[in-house]
PDB file of N, CA and C in Angstrom:
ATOM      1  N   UNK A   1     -10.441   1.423  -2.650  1.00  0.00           N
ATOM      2  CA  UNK A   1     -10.826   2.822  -2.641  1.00  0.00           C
ATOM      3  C   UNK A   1     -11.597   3.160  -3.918  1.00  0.00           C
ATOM      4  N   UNK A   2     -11.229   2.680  -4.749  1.00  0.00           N
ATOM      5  CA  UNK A   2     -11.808   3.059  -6.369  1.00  0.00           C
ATOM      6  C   UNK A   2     -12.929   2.370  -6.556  1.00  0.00           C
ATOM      7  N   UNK A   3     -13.562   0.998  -6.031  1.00  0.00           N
ATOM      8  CA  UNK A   3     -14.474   0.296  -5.997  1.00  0.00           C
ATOM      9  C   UNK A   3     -15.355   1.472  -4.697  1.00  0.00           C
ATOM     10  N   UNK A   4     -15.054   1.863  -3.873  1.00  0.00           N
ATOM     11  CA  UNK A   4     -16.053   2.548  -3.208  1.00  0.00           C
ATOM     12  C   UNK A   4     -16.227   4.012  -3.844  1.00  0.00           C
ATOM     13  N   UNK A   5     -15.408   4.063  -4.354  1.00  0.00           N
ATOM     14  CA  UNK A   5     -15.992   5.831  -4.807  1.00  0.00           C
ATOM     15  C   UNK A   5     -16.884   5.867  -6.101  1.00  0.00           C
ATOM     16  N   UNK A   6     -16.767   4.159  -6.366  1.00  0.00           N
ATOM     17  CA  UNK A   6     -18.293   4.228  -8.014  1.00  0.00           C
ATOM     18  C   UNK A   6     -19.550   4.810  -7.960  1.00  0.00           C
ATOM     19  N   UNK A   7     -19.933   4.126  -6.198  1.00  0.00           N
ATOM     20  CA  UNK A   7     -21.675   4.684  -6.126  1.00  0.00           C
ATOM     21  C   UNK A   7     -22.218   6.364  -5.923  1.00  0.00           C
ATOM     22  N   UNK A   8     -20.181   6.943  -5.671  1.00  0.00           N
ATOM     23  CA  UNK A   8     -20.711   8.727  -5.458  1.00  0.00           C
ATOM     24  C   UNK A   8     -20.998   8.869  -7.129  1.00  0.00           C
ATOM     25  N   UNK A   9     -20.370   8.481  -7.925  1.00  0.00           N
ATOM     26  CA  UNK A   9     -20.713   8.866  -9.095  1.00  0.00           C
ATOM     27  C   UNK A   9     -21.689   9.374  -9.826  1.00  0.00           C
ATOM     28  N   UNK A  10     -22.088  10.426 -10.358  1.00  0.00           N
ATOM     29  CA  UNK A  10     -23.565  10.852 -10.407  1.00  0.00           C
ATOM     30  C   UNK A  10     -24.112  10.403 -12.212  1.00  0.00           C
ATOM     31  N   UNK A  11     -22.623  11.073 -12.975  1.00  0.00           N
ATOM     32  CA  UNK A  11     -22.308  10.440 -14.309  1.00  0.00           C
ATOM     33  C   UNK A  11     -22.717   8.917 -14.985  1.00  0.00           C
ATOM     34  N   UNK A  12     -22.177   8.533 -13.973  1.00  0.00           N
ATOM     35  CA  UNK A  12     -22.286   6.773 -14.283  1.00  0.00           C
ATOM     36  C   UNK A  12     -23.431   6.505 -14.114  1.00  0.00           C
ATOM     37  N   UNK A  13     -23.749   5.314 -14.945  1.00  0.00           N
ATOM     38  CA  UNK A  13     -25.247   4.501 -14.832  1.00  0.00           C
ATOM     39  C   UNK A  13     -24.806   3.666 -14.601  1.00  0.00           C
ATOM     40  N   UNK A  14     -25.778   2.303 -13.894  1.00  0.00           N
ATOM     41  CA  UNK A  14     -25.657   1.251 -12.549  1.00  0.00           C
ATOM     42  C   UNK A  14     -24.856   0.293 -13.497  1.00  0.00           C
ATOM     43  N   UNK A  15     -25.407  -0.121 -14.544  1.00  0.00           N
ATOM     44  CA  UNK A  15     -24.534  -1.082 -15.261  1.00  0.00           C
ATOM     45  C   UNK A  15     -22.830  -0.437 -15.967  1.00  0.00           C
ATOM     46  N   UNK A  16     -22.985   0.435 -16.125  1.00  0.00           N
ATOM     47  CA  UNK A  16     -21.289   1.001 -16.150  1.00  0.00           C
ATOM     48  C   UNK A  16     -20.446   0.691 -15.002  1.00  0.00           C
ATOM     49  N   UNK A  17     -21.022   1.166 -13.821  1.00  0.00           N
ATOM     50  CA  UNK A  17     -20.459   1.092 -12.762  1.00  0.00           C
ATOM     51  C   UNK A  17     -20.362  -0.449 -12.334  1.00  0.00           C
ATOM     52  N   UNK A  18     -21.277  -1.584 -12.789  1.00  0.00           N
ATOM     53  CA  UNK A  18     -21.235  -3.116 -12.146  1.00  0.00           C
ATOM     54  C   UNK A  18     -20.027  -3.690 -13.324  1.00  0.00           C
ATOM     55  N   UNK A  19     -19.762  -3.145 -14.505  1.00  0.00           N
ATOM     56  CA  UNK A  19     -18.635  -3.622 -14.916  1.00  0.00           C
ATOM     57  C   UNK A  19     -17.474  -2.592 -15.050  1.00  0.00           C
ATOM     58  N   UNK A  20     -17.150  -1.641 -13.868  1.00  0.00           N
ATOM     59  CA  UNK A  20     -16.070  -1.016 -13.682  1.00  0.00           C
ATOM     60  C   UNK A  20     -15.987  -1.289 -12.335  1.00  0.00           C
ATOM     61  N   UNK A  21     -16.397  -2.070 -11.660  1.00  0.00           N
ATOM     62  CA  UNK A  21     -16.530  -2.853 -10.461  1.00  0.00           C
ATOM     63  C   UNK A  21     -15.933  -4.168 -10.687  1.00  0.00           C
ATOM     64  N   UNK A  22     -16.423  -4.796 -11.620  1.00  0.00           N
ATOM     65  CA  UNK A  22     -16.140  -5.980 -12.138  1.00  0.00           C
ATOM     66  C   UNK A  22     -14.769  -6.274 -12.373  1.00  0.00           C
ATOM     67  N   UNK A  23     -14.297  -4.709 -13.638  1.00  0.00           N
ATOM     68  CA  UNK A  23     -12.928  -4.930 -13.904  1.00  0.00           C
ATOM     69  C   UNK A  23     -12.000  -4.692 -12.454  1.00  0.00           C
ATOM     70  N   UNK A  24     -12.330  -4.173 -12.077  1.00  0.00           N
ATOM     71  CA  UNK A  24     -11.382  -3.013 -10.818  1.00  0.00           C
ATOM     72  C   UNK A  24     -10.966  -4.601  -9.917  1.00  0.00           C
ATOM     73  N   UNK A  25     -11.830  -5.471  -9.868  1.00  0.00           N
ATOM     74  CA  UNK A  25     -11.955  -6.712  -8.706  1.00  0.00           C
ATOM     75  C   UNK A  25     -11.215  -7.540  -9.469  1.00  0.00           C
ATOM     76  N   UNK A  26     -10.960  -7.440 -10.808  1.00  0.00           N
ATOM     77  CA  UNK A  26     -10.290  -8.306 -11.284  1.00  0.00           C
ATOM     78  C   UNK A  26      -8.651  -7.988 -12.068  1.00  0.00           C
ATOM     79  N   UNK A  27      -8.473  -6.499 -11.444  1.00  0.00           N
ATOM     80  CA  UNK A  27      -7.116  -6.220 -11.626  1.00  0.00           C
ATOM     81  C   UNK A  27      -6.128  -7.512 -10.638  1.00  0.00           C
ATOM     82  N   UNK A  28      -4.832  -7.868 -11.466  1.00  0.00           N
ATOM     83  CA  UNK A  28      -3.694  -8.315 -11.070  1.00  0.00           C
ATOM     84  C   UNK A  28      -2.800  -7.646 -10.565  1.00  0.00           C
ATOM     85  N   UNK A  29      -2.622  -7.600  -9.386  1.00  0.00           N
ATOM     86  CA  UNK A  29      -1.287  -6.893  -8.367  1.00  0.00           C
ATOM     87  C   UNK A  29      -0.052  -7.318  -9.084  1.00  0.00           C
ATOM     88  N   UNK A  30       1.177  -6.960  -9.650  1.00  0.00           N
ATOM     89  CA  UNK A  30       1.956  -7.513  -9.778  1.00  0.00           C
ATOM     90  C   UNK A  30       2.630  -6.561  -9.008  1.00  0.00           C
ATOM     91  N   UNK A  31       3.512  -6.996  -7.873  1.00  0.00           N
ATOM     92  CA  UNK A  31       4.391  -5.621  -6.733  1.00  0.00           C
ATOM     93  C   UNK A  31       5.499  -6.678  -6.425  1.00  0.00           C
ATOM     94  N   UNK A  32       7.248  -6.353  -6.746  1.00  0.00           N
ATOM     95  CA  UNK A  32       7.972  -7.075  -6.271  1.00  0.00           C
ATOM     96  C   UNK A  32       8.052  -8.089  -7.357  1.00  0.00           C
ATOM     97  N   UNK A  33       7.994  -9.318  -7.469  1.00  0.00           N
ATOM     98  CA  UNK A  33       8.489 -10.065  -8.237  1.00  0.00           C
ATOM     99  C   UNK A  33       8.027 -11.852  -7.693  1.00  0.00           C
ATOM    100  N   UNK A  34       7.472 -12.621  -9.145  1.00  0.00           N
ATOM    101  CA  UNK A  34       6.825 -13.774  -8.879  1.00  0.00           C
ATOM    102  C   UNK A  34       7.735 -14.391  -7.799  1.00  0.00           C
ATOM    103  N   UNK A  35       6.925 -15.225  -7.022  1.00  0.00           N
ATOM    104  CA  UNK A  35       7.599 -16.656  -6.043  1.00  0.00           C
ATOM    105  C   UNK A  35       8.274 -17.141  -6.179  1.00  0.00           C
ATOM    106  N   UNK A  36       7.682 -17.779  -7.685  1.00  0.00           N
ATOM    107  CA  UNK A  36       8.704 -19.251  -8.495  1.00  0.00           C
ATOM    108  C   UNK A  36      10.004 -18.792  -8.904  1.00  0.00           C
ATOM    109  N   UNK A  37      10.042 -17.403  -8.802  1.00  0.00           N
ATOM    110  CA  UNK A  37      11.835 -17.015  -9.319  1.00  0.00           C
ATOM    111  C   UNK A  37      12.915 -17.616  -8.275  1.00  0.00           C
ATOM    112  N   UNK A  38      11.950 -17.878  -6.645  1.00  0.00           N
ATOM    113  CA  UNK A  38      13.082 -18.388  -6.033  1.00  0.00           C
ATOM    114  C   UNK A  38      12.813 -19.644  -5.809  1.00  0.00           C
ATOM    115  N   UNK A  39      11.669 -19.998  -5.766  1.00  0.00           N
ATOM    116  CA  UNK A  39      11.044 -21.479  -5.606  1.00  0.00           C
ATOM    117  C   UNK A  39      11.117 -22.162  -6.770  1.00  0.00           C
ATOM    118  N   UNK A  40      11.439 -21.638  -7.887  1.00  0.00           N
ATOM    119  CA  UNK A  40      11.184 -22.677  -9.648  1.00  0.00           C
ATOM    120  C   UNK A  40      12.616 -22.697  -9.914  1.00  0.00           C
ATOM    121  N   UNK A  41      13.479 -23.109  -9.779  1.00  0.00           N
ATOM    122  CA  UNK A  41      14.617 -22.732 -10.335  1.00  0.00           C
ATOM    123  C   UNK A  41      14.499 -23.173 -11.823  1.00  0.00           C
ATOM    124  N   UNK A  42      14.185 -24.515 -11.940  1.00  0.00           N
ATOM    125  CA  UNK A  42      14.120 -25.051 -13.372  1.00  0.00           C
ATOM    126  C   UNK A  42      12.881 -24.350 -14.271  1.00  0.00           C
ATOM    127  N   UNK A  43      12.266 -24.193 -14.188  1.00  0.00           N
ATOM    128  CA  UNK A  43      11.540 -22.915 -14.954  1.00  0.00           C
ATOM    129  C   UNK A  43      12.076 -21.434 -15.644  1.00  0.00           C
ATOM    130  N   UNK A  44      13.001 -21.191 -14.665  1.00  0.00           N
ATOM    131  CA  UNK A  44      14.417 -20.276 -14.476  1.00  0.00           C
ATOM    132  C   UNK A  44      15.257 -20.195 -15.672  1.00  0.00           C
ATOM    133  N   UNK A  45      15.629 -21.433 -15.190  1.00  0.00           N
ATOM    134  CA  UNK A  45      16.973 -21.766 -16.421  1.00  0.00           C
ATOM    135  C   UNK A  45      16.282 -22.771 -17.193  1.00  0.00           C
ATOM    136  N   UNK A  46      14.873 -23.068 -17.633  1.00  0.00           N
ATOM    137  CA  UNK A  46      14.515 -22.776 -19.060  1.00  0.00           C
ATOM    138  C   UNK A  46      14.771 -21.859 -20.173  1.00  0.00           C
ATOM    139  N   UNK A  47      13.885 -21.047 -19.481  1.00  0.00           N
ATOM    140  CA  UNK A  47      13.953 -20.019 -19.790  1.00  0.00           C
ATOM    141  C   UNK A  47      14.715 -19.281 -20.702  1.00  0.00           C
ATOM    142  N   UNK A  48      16.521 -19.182 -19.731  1.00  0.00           N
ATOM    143  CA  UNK A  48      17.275 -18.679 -20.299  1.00  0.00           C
ATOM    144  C   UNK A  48      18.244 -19.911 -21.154  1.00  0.00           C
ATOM    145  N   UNK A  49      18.097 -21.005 -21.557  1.00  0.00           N
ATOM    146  CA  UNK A  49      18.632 -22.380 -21.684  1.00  0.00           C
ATOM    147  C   UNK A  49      19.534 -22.044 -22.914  1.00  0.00           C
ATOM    148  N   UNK A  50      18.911 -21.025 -23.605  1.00  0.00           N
ATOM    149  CA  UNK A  50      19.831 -21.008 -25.109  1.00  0.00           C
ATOM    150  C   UNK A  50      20.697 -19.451 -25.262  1.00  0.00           C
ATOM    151  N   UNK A  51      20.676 -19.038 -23.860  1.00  0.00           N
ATOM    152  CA  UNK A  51      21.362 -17.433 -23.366  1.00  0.00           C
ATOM    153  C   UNK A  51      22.844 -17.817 -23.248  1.00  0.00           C
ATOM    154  N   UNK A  52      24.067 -17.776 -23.769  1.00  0.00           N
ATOM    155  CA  UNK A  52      24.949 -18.210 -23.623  1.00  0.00           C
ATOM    156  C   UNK A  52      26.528 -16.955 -23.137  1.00  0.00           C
ATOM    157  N   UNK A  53      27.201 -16.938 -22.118  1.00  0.00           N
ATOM    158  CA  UNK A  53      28.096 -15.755 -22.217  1.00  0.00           C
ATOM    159  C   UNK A  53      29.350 -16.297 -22.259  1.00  0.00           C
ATOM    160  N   UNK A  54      30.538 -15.533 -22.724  1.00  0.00           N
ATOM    161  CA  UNK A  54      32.133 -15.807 -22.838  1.00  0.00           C
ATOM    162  C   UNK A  54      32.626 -14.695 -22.052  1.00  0.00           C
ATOM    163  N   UNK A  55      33.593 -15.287 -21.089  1.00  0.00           N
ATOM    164  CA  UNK A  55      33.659 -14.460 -20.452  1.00  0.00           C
ATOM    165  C   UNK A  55      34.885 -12.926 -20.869  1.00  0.00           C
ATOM    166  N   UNK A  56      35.034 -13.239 -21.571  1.00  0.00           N
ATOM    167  CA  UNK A  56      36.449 -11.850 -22.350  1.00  0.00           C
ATOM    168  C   UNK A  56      35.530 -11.356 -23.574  1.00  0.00           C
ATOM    169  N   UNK A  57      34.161 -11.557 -23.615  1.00  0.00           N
ATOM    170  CA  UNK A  57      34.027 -11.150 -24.753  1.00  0.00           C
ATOM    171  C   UNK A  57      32.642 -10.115 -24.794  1.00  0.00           C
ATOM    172  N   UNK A  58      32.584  -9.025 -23.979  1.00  0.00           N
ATOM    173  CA  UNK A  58      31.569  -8.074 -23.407  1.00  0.00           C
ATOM    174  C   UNK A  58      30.578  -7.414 -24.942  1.00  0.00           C
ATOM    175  N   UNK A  59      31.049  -7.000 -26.102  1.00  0.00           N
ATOM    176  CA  UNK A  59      30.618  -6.891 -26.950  1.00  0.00           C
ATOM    177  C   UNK A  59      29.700  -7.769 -27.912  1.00  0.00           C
ATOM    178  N   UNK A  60      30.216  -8.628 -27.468  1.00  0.00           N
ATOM    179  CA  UNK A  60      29.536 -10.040 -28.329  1.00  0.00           C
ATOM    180  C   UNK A  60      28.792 -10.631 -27.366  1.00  0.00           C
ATOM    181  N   UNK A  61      28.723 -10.311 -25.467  1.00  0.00           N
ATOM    182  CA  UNK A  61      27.646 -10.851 -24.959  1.00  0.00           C
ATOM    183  C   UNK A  61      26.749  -9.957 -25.385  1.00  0.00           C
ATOM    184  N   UNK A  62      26.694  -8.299 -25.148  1.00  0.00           N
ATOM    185  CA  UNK A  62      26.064  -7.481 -25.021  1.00  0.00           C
ATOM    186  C   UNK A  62      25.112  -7.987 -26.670  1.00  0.00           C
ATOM    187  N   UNK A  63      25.674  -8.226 -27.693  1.00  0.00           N
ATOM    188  CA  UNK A  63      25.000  -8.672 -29.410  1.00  0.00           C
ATOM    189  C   UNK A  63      24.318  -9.562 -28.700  1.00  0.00           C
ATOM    190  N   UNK A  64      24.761 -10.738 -28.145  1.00  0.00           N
ATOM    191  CA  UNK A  64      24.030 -12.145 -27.950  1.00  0.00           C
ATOM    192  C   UNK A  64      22.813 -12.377 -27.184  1.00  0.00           C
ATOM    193  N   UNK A  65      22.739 -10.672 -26.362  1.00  0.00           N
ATOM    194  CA  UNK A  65      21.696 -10.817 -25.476  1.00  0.00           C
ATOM    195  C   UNK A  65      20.339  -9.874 -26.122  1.00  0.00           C
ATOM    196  N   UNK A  66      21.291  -9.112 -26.690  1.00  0.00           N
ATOM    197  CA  UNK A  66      19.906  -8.508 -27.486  1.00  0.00           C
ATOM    198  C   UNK A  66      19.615  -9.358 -28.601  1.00  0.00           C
ATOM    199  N   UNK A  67      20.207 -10.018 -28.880  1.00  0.00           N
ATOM    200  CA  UNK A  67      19.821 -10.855 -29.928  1.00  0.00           C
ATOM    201  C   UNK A  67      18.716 -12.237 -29.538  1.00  0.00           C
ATOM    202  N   UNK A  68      19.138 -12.615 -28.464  1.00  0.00           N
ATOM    203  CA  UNK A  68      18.281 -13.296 -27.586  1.00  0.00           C
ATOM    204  C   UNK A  68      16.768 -12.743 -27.229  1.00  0.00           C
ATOM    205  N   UNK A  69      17.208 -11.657 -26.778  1.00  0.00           N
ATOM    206  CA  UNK A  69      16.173 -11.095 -26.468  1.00  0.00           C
ATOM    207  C   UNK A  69      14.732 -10.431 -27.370  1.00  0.00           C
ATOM    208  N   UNK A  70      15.402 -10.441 -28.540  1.00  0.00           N
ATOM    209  CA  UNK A  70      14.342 -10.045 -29.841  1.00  0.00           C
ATOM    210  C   UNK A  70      13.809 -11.640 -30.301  1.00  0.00           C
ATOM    211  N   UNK A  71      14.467 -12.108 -29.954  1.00  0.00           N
ATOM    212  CA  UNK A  71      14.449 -13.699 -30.725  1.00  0.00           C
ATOM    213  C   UNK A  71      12.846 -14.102 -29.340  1.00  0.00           C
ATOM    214  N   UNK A  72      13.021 -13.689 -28.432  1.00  0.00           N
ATOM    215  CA  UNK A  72      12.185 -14.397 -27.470  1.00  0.00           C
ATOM    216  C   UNK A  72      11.075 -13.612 -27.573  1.00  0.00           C
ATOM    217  N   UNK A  73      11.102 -12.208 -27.857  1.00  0.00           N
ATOM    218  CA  UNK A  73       9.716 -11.254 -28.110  1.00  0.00           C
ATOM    219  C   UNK A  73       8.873 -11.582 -29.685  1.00  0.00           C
ATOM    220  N   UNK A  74       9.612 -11.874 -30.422  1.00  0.00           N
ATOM    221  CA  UNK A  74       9.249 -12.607 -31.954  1.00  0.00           C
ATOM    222  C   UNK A  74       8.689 -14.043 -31.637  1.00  0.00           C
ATOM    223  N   UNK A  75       8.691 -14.812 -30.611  1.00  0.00           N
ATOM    224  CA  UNK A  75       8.506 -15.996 -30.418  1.00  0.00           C
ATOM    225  C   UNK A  75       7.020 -15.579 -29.959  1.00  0.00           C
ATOM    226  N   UNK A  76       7.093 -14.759 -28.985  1.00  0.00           N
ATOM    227  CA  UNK A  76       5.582 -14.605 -28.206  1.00  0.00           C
ATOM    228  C   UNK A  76       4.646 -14.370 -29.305  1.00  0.00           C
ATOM    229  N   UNK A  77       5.152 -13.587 -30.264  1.00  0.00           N
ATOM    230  CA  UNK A  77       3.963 -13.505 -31.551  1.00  0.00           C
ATOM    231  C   UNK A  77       2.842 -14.242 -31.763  1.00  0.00           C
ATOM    232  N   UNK A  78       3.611 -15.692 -32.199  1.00  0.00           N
ATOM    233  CA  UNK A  78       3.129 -16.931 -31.728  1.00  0.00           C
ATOM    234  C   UNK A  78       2.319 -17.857 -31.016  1.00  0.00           C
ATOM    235  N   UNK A  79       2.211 -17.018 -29.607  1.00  0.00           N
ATOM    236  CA  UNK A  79       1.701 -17.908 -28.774  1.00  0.00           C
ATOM    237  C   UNK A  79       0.365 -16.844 -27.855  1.00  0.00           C
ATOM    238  N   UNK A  80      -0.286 -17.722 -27.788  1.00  0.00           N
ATOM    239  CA  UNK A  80      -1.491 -17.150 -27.223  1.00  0.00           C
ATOM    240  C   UNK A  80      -0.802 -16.148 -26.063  1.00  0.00           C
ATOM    241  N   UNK A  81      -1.706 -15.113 -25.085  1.00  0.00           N
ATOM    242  CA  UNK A  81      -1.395 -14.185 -24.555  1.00  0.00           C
ATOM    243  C   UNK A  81      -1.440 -14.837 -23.184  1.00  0.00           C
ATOM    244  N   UNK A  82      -0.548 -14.945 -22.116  1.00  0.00           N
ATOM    245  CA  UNK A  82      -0.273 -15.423 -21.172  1.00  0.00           C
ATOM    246  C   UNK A  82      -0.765 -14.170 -20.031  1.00  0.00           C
ATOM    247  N   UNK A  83      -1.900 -13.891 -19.504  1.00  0.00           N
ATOM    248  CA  UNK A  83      -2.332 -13.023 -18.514  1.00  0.00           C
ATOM    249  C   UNK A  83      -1.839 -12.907 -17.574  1.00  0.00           C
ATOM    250  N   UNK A  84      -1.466 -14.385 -16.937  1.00  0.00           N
ATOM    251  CA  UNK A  84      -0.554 -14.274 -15.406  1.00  0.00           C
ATOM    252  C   UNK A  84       1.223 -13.976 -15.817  1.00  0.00           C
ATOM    253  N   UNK A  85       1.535 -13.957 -16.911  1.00  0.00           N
ATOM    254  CA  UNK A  85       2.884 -14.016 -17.230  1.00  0.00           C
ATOM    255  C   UNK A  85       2.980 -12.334 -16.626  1.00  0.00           C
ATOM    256  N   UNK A  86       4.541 -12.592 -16.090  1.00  0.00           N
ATOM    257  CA  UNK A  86       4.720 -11.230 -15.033  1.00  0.00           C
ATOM    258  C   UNK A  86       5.634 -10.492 -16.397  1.00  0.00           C
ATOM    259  N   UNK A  87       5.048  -8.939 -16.607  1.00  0.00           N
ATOM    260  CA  UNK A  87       5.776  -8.310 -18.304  1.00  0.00           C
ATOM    261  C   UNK A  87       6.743  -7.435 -17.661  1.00  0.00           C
ATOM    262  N   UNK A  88       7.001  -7.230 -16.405  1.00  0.00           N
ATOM    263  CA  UNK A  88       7.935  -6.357 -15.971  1.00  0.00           C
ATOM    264  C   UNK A  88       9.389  -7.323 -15.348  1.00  0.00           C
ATOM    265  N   UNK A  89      10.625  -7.094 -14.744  1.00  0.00           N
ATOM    266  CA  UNK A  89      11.621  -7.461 -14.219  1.00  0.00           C
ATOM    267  C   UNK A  89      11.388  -7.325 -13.402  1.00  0.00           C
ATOM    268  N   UNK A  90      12.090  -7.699 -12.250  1.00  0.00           N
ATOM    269  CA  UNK A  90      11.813  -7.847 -10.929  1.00  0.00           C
ATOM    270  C   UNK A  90      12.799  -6.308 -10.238  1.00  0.00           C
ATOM    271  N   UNK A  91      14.202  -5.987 -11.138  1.00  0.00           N
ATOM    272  CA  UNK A  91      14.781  -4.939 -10.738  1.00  0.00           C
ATOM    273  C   UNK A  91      14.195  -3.483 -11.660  1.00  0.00           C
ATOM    274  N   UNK A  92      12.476  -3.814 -11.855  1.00  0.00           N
ATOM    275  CA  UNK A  92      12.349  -2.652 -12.371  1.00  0.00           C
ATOM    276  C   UNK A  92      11.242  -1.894 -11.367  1.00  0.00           C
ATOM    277  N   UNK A  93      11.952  -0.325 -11.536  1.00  0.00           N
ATOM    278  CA  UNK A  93      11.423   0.445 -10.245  1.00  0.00           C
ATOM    279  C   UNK A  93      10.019   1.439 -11.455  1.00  0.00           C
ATOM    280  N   UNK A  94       8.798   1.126 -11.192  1.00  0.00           N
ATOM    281  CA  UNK A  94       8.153   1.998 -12.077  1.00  0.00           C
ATOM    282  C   UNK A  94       6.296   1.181 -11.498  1.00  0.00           C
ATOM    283  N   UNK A  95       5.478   2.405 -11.985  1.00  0.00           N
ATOM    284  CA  UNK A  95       4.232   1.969 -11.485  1.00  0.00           C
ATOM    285  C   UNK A  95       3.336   1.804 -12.972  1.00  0.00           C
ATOM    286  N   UNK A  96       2.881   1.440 -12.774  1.00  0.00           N
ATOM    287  CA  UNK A  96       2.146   0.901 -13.938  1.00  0.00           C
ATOM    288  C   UNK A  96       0.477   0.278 -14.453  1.00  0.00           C
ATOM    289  N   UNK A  97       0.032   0.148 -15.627  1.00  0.00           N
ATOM    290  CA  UNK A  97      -1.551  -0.592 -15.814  1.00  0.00           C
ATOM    291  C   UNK A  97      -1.220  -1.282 -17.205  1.00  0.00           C
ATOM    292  N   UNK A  98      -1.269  -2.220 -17.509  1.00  0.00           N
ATOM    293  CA  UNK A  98      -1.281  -3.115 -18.321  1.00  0.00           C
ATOM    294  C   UNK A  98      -2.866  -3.280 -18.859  1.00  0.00           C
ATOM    295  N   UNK A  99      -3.563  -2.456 -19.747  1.00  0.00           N
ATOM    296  CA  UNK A  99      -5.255  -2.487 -19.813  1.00  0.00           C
ATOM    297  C   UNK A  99      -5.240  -3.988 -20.659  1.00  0.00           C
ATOM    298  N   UNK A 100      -4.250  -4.440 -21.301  1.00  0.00           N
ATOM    299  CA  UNK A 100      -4.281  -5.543 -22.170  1.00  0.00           C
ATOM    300  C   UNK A 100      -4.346  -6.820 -21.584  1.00  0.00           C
ATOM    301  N   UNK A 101      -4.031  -7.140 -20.179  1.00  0.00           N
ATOM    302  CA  UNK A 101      -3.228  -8.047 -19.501  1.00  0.00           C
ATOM    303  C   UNK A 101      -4.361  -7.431 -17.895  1.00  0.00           C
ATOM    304  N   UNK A 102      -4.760  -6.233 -17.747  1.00  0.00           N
ATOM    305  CA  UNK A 102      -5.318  -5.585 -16.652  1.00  0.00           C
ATOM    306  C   UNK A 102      -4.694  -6.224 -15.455  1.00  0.00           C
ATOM    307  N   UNK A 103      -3.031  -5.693 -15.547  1.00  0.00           N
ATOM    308  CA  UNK A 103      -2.476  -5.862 -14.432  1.00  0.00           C
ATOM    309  C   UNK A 103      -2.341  -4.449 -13.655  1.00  0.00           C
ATOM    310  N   UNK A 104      -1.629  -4.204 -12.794  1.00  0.00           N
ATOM    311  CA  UNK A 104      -1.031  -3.279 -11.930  1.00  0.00           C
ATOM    312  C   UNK A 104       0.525  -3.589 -11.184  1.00  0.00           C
ATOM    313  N   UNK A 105       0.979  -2.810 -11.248  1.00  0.00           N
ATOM    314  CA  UNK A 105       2.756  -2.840 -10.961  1.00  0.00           C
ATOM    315  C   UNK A 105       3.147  -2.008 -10.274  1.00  0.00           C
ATOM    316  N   UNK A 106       4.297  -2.461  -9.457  1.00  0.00           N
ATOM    317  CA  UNK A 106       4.963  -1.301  -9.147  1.00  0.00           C
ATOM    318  C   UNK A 106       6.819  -1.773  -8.989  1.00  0.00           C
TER     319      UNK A 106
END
């Protein structure tokens, strides 16, 4: 829909519009949640390989996971920017644009 409503545009000039065409064709759907979460298992539990819980001890998982969890966002610092990497959860309900990543979510 947004790729056809460029040429009503009266504002826009032809080359604005061939790379807001460009980007628009090259947005990433992310809706629902990657494949490999049920098809990769070992990718999976990479992942979480150094996530560890006890089970009587809810306070000290709840530390261990945020602690985990800062530990793994400090890591990405690091590493080049992964475009196809999915930045949302799979139980998260929200719509979204990623201009950095030029994804789309829901």
């Amino acid at each position: 829909v947004f790729i056809k409503t460029l040429d009503e545009l009266s504002w826009m000039d032809a080359e604005t519009k061939q790379k807001a065409e460009e980007k628009a064709v090259a947005i990433k759907e992310r809706i629902g949640y990657p494949d490999e979460i049920l098809t990769n298992t070992e990718k999976l539990n990479q992942e979480y390989k150094g996530l560890t819980y006890k089970e009587e001890e809810y306070f000290e998982n709840l530390v261990e996971n945020l602690r985990f969890a800062q530990k793994e966002r400090l890591k990405k610092l690091k590493e080049k920017v992964d475009k196809d990497e999915w930045i949302t959860g799979a139980a998260v309900v929200n719509a979204f644009y990623s201009p950095s990543r030029n994804q789309i979510g829901k």
